[in-house]
N, C-alpha and C. Protein backbone atom coordinates (compact mmCIF):
# COMPACT_ATOMS: atom_id res chain seq x y z
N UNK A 1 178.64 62.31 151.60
CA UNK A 1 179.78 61.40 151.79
C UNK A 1 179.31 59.95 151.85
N UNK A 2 178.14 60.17 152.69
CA UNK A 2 177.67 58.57 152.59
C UNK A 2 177.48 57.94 151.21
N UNK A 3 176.62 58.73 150.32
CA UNK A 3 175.76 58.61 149.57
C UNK A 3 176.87 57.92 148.58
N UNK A 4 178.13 58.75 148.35
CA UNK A 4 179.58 58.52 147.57
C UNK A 4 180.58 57.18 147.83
N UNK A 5 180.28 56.73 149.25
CA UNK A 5 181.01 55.96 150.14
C UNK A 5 179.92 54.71 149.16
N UNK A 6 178.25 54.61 149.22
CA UNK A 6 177.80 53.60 148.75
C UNK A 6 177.66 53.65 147.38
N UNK A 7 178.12 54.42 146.71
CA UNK A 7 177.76 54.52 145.22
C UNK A 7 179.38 53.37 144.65
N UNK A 8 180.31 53.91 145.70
CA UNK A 8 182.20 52.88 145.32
C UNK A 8 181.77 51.28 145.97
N UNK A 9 180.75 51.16 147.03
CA UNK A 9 180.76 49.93 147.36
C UNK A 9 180.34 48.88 146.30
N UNK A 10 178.80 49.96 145.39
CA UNK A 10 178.40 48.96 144.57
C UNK A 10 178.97 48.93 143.69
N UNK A 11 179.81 49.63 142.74
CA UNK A 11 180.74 49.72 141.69
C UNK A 11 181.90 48.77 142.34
N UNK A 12 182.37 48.64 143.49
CA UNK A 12 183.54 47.53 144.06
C UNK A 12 182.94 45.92 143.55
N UNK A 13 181.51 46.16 144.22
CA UNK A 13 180.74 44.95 144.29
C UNK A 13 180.05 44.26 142.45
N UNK A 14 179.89 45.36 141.41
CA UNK A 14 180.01 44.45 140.31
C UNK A 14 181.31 44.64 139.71
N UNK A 15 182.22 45.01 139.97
CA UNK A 15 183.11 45.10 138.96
C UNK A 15 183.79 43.49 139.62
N UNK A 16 184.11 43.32 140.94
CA UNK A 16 184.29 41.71 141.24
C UNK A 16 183.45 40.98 141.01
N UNK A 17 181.86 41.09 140.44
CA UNK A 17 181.58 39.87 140.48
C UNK A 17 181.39 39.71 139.23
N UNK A 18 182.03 40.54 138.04
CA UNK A 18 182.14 40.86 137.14
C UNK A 18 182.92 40.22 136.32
N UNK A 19 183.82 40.19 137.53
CA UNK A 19 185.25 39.29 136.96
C UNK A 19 185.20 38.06 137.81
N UNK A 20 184.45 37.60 138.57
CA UNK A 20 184.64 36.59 138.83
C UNK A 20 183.62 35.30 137.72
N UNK A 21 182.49 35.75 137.48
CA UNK A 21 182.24 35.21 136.01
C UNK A 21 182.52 35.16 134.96
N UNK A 22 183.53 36.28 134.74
CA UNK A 22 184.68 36.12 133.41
C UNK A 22 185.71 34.84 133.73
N UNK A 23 185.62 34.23 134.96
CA UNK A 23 186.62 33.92 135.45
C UNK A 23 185.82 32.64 134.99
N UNK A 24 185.21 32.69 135.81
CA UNK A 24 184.12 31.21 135.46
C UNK A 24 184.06 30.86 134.36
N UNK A 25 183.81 31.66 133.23
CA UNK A 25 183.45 31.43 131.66
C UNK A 25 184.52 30.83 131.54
N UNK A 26 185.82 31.53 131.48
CA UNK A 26 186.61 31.23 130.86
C UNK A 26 187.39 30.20 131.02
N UNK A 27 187.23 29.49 132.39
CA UNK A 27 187.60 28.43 132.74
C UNK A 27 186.95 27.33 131.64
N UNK A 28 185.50 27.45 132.28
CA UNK A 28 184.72 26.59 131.14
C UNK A 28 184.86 26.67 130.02
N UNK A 29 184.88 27.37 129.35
CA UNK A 29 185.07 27.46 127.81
C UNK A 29 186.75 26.72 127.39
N UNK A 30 187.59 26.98 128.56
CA UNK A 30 188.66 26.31 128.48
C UNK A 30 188.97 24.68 128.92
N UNK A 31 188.12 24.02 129.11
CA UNK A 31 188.75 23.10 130.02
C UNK A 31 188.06 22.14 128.89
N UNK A 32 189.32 21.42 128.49
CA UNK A 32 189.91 20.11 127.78
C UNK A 32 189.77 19.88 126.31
N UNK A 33 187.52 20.27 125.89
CA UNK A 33 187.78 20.42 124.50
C UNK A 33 187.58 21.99 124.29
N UNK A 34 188.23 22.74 123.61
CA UNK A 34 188.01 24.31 123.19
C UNK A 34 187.51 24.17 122.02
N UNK A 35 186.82 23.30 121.04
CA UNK A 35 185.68 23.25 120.06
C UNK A 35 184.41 23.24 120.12
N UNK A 36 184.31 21.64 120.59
CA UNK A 36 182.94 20.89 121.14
C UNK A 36 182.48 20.91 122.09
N UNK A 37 181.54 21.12 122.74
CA UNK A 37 180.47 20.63 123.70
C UNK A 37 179.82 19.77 124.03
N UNK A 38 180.14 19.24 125.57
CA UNK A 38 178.70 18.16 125.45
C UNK A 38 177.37 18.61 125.18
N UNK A 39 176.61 17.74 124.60
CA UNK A 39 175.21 18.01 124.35
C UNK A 39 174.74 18.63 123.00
N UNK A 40 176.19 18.74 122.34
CA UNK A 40 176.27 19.77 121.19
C UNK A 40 175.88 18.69 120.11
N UNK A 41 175.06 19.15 118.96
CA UNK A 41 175.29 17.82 117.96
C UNK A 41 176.63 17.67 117.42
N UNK A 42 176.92 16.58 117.20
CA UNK A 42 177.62 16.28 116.48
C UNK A 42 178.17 16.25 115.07
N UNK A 43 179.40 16.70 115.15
CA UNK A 43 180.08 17.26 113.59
C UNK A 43 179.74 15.89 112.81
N UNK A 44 179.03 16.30 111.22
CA UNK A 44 179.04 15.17 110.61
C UNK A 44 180.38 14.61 109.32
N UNK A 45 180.07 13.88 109.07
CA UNK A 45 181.40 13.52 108.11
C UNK A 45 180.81 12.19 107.56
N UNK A 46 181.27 12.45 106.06
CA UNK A 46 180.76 11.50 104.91
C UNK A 46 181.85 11.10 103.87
N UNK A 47 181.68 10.09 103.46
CA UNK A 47 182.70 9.68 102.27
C UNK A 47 183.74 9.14 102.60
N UNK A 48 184.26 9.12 104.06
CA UNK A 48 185.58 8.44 104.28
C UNK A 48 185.77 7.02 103.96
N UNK A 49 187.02 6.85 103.29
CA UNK A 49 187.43 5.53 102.82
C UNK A 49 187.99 4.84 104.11
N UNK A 50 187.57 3.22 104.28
CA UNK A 50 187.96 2.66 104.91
C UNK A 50 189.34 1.62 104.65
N UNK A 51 189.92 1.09 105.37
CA UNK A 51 190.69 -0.32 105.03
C UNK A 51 189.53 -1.29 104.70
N UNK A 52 188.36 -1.61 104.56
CA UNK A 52 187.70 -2.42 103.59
C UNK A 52 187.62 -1.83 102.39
N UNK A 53 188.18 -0.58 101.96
CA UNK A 53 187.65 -0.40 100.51
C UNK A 53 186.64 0.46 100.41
N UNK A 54 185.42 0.51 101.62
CA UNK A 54 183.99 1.61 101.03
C UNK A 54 184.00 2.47 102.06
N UNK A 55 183.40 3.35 101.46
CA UNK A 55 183.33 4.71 101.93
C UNK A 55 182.01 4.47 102.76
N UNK A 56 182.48 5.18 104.11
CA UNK A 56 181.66 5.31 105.30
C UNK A 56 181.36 7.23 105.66
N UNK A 57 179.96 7.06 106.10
CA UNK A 57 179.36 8.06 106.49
C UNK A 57 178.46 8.02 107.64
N UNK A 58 178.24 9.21 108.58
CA UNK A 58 177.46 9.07 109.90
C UNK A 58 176.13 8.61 109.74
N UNK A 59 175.58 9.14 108.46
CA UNK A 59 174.08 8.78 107.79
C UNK A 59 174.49 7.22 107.86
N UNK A 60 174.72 6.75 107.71
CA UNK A 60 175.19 5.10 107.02
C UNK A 60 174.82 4.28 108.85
N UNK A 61 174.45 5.12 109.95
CA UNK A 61 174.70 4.30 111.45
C UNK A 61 173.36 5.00 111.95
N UNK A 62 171.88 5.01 110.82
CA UNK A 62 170.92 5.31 111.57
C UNK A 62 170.10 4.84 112.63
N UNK A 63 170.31 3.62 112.46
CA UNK A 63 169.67 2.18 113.23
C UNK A 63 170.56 1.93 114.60
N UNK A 64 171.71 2.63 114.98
CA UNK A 64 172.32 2.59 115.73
C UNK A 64 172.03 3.17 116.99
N UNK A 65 171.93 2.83 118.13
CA UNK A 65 171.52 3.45 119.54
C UNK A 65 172.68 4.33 119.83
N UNK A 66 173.77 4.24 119.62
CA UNK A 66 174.80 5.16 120.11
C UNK A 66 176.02 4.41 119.06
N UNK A 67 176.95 6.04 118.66
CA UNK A 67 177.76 5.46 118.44
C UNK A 67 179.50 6.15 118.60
N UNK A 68 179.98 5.51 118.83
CA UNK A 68 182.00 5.88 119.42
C UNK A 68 183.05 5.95 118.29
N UNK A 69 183.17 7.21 118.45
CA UNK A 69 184.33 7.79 117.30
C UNK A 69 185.68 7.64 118.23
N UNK A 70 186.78 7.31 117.80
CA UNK A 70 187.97 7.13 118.66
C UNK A 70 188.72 7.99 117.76
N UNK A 71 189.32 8.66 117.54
CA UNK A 71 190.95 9.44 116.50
C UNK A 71 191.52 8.34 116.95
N UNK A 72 192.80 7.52 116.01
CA UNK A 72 193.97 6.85 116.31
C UNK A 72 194.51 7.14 115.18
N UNK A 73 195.63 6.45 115.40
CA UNK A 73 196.70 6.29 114.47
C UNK A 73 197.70 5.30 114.74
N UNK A 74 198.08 4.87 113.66
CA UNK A 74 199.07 3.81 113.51
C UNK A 74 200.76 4.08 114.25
N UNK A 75 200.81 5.23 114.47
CA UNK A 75 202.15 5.60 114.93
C UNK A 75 202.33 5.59 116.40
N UNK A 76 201.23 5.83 116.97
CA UNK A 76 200.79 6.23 119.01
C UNK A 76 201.21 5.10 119.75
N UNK A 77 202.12 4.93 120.11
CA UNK A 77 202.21 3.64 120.94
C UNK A 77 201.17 3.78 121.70
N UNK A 78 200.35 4.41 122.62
CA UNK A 78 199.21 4.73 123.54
C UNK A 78 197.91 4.27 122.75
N UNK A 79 197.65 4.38 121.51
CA UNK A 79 197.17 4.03 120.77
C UNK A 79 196.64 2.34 120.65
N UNK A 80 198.32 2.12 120.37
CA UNK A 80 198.64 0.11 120.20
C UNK A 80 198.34 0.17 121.75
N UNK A 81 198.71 0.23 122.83
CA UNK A 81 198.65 -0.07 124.30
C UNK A 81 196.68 -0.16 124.38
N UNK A 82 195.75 0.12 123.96
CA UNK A 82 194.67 0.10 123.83
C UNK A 82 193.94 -0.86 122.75
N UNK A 83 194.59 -1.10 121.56
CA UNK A 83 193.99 -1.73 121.09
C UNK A 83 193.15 -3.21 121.44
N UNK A 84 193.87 -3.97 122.36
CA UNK A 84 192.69 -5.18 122.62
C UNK A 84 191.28 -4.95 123.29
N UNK A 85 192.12 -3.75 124.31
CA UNK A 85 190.79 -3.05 125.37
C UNK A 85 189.42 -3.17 124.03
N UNK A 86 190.09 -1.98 122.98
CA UNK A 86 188.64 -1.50 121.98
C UNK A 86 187.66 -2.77 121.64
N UNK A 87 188.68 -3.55 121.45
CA UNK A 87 188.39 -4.50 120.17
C UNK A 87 187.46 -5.74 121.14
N UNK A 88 187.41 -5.86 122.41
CA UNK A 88 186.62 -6.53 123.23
C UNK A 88 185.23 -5.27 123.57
N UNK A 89 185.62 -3.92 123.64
CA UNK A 89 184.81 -2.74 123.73
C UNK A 89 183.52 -3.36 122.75
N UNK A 90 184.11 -3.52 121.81
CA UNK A 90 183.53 -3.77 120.18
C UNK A 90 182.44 -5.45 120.45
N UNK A 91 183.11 -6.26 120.80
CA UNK A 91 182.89 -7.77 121.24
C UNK A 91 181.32 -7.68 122.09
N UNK A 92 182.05 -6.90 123.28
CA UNK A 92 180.71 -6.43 124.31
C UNK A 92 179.44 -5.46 124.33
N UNK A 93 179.56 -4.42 123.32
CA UNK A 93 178.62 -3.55 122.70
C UNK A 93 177.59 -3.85 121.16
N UNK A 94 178.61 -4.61 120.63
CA UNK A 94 177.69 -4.91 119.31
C UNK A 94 176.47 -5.05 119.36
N UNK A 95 175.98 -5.85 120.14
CA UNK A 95 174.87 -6.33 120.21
C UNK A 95 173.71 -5.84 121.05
N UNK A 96 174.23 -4.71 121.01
CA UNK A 96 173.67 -3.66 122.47
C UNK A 96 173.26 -2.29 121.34
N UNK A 97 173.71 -2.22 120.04
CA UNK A 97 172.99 -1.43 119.67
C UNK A 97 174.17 -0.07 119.17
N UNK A 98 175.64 -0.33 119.64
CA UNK A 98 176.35 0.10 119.88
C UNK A 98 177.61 0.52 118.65
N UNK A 99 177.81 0.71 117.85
CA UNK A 99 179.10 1.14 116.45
C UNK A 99 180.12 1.65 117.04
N UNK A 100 180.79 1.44 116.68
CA UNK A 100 181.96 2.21 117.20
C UNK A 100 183.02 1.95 115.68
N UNK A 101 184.08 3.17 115.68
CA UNK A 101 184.70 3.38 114.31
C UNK A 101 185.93 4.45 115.24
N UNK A 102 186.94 3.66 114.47
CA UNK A 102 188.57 4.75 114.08
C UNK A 102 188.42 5.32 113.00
N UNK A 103 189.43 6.62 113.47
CA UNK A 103 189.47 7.41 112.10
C UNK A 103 190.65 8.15 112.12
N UNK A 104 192.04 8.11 111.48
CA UNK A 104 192.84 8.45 111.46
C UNK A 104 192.99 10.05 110.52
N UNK A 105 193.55 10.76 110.76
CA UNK A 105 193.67 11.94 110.05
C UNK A 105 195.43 12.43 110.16
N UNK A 106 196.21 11.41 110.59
CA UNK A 106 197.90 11.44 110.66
C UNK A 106 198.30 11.73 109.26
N UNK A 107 198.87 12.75 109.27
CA UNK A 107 199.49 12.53 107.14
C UNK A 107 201.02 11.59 107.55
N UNK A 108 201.47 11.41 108.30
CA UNK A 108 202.62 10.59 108.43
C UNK A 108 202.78 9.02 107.57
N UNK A 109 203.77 9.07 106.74
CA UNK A 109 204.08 7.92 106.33
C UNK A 109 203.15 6.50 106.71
N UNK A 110 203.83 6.54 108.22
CA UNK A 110 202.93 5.33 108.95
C UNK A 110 201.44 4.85 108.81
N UNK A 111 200.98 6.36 108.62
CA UNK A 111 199.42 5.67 109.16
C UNK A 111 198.50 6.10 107.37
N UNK A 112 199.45 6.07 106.66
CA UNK A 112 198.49 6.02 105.34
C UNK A 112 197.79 4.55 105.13
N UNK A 113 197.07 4.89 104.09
CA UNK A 113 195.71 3.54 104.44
C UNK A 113 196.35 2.28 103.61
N UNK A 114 197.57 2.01 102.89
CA UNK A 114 197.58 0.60 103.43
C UNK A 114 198.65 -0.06 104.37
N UNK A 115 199.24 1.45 105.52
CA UNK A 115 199.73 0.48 106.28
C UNK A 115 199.11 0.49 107.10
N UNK A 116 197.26 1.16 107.37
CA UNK A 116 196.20 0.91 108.56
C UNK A 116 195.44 -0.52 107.85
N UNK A 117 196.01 -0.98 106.50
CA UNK A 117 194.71 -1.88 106.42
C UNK A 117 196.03 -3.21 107.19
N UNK A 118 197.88 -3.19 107.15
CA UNK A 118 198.20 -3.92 107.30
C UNK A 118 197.83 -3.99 109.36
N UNK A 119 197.84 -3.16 109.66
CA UNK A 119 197.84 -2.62 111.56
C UNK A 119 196.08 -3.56 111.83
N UNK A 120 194.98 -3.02 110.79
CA UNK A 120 194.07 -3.73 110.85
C UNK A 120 193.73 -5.22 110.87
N UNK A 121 194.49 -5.81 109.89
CA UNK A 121 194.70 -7.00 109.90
C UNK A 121 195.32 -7.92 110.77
N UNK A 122 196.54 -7.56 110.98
CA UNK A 122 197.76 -7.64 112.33
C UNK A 122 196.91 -8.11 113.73
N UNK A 123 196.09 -6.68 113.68
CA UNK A 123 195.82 -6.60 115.21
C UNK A 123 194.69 -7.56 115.59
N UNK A 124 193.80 -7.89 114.58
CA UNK A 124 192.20 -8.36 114.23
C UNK A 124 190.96 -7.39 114.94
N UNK A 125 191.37 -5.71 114.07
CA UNK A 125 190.47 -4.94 114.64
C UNK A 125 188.74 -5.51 113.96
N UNK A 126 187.94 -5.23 114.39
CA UNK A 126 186.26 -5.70 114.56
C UNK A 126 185.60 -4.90 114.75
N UNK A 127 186.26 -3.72 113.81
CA UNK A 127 185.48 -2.68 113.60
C UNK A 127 186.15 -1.30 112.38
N UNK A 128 185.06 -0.60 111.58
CA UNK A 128 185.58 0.20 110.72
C UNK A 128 186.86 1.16 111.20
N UNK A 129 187.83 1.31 110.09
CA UNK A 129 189.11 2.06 110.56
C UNK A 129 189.03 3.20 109.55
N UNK A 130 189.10 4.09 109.64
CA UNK A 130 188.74 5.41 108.26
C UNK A 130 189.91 6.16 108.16
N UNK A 131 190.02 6.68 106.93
CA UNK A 131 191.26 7.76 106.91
C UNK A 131 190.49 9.26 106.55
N UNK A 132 191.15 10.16 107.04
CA UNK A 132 190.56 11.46 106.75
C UNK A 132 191.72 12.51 106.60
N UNK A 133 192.21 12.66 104.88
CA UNK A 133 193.63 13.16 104.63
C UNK A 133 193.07 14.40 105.21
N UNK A 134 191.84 14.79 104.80
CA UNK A 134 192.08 15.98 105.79
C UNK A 134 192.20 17.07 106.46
N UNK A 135 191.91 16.06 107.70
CA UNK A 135 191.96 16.22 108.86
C UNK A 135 190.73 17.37 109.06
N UNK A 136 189.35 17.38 108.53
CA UNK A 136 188.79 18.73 108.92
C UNK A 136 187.89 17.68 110.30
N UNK A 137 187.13 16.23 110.29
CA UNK A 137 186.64 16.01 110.84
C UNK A 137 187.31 15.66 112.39
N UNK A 138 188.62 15.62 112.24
CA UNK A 138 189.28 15.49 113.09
C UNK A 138 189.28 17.14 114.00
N UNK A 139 189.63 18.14 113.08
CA UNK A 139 189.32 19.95 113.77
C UNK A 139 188.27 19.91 114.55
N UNK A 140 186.73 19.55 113.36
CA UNK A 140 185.61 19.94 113.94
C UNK A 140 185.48 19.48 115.19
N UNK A 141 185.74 17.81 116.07
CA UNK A 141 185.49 17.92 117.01
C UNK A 141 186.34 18.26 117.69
N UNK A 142 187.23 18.98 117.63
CA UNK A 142 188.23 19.35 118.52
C UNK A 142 189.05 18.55 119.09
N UNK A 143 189.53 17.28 118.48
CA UNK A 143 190.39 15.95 118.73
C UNK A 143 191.98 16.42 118.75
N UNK A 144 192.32 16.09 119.73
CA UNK A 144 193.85 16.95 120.21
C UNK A 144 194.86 15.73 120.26
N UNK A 145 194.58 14.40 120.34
CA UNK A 145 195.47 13.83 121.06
C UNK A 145 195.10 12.34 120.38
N UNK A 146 196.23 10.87 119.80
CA UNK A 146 195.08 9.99 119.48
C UNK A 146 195.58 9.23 121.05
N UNK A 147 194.70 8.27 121.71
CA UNK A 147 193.50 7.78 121.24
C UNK A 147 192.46 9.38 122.11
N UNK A 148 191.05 9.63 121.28
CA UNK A 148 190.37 10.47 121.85
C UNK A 148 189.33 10.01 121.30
N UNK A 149 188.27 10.00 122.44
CA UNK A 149 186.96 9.33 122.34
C UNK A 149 185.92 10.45 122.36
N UNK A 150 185.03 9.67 121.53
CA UNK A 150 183.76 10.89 121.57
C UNK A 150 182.25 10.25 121.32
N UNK A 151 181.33 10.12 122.25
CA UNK A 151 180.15 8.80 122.60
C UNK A 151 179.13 10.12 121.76
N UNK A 152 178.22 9.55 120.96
CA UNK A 152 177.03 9.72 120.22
C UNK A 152 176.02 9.49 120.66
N UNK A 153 175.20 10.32 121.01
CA UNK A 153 173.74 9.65 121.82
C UNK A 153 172.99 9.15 120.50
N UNK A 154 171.54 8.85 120.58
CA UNK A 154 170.70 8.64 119.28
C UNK A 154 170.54 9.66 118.94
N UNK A 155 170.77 10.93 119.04
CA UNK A 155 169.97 12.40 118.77
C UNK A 155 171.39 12.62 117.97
N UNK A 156 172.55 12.04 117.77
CA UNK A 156 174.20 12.30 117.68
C UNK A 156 174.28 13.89 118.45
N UNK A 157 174.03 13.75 119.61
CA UNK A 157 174.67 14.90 120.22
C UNK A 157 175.81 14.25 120.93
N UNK A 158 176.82 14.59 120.71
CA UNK A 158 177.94 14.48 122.01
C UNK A 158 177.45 14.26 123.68
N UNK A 159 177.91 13.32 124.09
CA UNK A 159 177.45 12.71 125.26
C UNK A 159 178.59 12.33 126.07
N UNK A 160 179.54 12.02 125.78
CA UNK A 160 180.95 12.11 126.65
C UNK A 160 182.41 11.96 125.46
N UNK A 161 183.45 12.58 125.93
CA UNK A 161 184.32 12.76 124.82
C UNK A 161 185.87 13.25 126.13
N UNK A 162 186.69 12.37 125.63
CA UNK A 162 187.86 12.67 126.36
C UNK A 162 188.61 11.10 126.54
N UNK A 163 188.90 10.61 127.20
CA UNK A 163 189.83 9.56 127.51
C UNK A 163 188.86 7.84 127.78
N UNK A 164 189.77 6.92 127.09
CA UNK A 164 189.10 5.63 127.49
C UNK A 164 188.69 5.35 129.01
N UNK A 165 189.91 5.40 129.81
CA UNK A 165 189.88 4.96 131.03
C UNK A 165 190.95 5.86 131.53
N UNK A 166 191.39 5.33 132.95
CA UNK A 166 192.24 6.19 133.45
C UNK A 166 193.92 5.37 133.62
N UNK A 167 194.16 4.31 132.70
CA UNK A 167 195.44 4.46 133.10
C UNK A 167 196.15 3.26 131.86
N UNK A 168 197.08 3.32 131.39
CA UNK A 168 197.65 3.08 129.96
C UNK A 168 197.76 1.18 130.32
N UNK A 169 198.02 1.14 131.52
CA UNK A 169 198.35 -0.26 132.29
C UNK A 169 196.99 -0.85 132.60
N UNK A 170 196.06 -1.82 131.76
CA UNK A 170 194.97 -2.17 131.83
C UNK A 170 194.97 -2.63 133.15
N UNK A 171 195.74 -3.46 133.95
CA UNK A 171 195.88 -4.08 135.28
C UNK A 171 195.75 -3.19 135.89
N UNK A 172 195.59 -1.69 136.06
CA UNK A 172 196.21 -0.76 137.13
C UNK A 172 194.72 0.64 137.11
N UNK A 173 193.81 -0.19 135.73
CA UNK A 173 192.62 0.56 135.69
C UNK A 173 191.60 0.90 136.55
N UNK A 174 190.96 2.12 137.33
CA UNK A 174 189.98 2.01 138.30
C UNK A 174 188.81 2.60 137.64
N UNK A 175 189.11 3.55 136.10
CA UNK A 175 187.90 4.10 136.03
C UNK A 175 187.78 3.98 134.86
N UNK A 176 186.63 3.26 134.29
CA UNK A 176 186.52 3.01 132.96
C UNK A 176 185.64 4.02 132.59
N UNK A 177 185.99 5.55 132.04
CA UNK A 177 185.10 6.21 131.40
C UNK A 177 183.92 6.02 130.03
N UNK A 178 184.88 5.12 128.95
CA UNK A 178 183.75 5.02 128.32
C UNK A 178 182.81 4.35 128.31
N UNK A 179 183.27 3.03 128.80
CA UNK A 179 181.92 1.89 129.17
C UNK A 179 180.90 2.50 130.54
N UNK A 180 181.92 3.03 130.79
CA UNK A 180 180.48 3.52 132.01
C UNK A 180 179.55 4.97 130.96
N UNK A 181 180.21 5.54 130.59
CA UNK A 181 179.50 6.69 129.67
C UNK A 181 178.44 5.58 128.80
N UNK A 182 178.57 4.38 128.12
CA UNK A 182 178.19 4.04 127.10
C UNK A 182 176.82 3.05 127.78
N UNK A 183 176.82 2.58 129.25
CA UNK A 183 176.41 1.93 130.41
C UNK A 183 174.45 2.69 130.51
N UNK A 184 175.16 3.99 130.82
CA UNK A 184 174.39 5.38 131.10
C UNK A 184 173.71 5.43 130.30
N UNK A 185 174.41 5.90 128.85
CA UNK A 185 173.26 6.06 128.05
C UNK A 185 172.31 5.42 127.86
N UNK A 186 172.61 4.01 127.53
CA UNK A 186 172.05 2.71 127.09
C UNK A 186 170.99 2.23 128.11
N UNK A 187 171.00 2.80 129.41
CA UNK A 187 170.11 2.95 130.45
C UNK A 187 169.23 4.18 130.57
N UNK A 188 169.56 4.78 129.48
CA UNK A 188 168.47 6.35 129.50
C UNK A 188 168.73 7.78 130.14
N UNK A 189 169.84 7.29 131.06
CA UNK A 189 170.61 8.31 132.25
C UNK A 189 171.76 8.78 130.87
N UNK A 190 172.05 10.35 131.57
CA UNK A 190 173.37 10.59 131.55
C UNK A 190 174.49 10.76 132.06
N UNK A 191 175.61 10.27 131.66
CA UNK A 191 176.77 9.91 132.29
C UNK A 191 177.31 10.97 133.24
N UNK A 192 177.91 10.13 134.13
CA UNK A 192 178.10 10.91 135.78
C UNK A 192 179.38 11.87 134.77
N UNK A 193 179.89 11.10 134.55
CA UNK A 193 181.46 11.79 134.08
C UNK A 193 181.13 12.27 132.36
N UNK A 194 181.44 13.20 132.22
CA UNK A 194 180.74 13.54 130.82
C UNK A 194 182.30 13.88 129.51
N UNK A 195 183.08 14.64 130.14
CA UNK A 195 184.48 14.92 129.58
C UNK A 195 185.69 14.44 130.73
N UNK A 196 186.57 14.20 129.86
CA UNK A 196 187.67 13.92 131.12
C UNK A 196 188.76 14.77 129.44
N UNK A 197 190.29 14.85 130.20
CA UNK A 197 191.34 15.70 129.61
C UNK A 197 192.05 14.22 128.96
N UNK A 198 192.02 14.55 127.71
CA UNK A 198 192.63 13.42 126.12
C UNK A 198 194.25 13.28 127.01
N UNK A 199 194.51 12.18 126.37
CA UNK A 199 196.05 11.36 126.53
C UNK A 199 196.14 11.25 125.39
N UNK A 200 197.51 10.79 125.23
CA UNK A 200 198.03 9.92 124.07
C UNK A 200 199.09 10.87 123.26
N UNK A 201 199.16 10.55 122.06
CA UNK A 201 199.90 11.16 121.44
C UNK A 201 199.27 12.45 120.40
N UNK A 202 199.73 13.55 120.40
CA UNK A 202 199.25 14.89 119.88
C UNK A 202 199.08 14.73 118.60
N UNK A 203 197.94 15.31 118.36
CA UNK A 203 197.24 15.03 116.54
C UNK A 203 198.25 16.55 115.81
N UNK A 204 198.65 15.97 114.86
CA UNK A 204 199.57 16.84 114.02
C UNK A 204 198.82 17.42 112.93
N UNK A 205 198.89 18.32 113.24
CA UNK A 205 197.76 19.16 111.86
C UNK A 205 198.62 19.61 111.47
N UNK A 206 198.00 19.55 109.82
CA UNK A 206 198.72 20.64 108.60
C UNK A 206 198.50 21.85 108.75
């Protein structure tokens, strides 16, 4: 009886802890991107046409210490509500070693490439804007939402990917995720905060 009594304890004892690491996994495997990984290399992508006219590729940013893929689009008001933030992002990193590039993959009217080269012009973005009809480089990293950020170490492994900052109202900002992600690297450390959960407006796939 004993022997029976401890044979159900240990069968009690993995079948919960059994499921409590299913539990675990699956959290993780779930939480924010369900594609990408930090630390994972990075999906590559070549040939995209810009609003200047030439075709840009990841090979094309070897000399680069790190570099910031954003998804946008011309339609996101959350999108426009960010744009000066980037475009000083851009101002304050250049010279640090730093690229950073949009890349739209919207098939919507709006954001075909010459009403991103007119949004480009408009806004005085100061940095490459790409179109990607589509939309696979937008899948591969698992980009759900525009604006969605995704930091490049030198190795292009994914190094932080999820939201600019924490709040749409630049006045009302306490946590600047990517400059501090971009801070980190550029100091040799990796970033305290590595993913945070995408805002903005939902990427529409075909």
């Amino acid at each position: 009886m004993t022997r029976i009594r401890r044979w159900v304890e240990c069968a009690t004892y993995f079948v919960v802890g059994a499921a409590v690491l299913l539990s675990t996994s699956t959290l993780r495997a779930a939480k924010f991107n369900k594609v990408l990984d930090i630390g994972k290399p990075a999906p590559v992508w070549s040939d995209l046409l810009g609003v200047d006219d030439k075709r840009h590729s990841l090979s094309d940013l070897k000399a680069s210490k790190l570099v910031v893929v954003v998804f946008a689009s011309n339609h996101c008001p959350v999108v426009k509500s960010y744009e000066r933030r980037l475009i000083r992002f851009v101002d304050d990193y250049r010279d640090k070693g730093v690229e950073f590039l949009a890349i739209s993959v919207s098939q919507r009217a709006t954001d075909q490439l010459p009403q991103m080269k007119v949004r480009a012009v408009g806004s005085g973005f100061n940095f490459p804007y790409l179109i990607d009809p589509s939309q696979k480089i937008a899948k591969a990293y698992g980009a759900t939402h525009t604006p969605h950020v995704f930091v490049l170490d030198q190795q292009r492994r994914v190094a932080y990917m999820g939201k600019i900052d924490d709040h749409l109202d630049e006045s009302k900002v306490t946590e600047r995720f990517l400059r501090d992600a971009v801070d980190a690297l550029l100091a040799g450390k990796s970033p305290d905060v590595a993913e945070t959960r995408q805002v903005g407006c939902e990427i529409e796939y075909e």
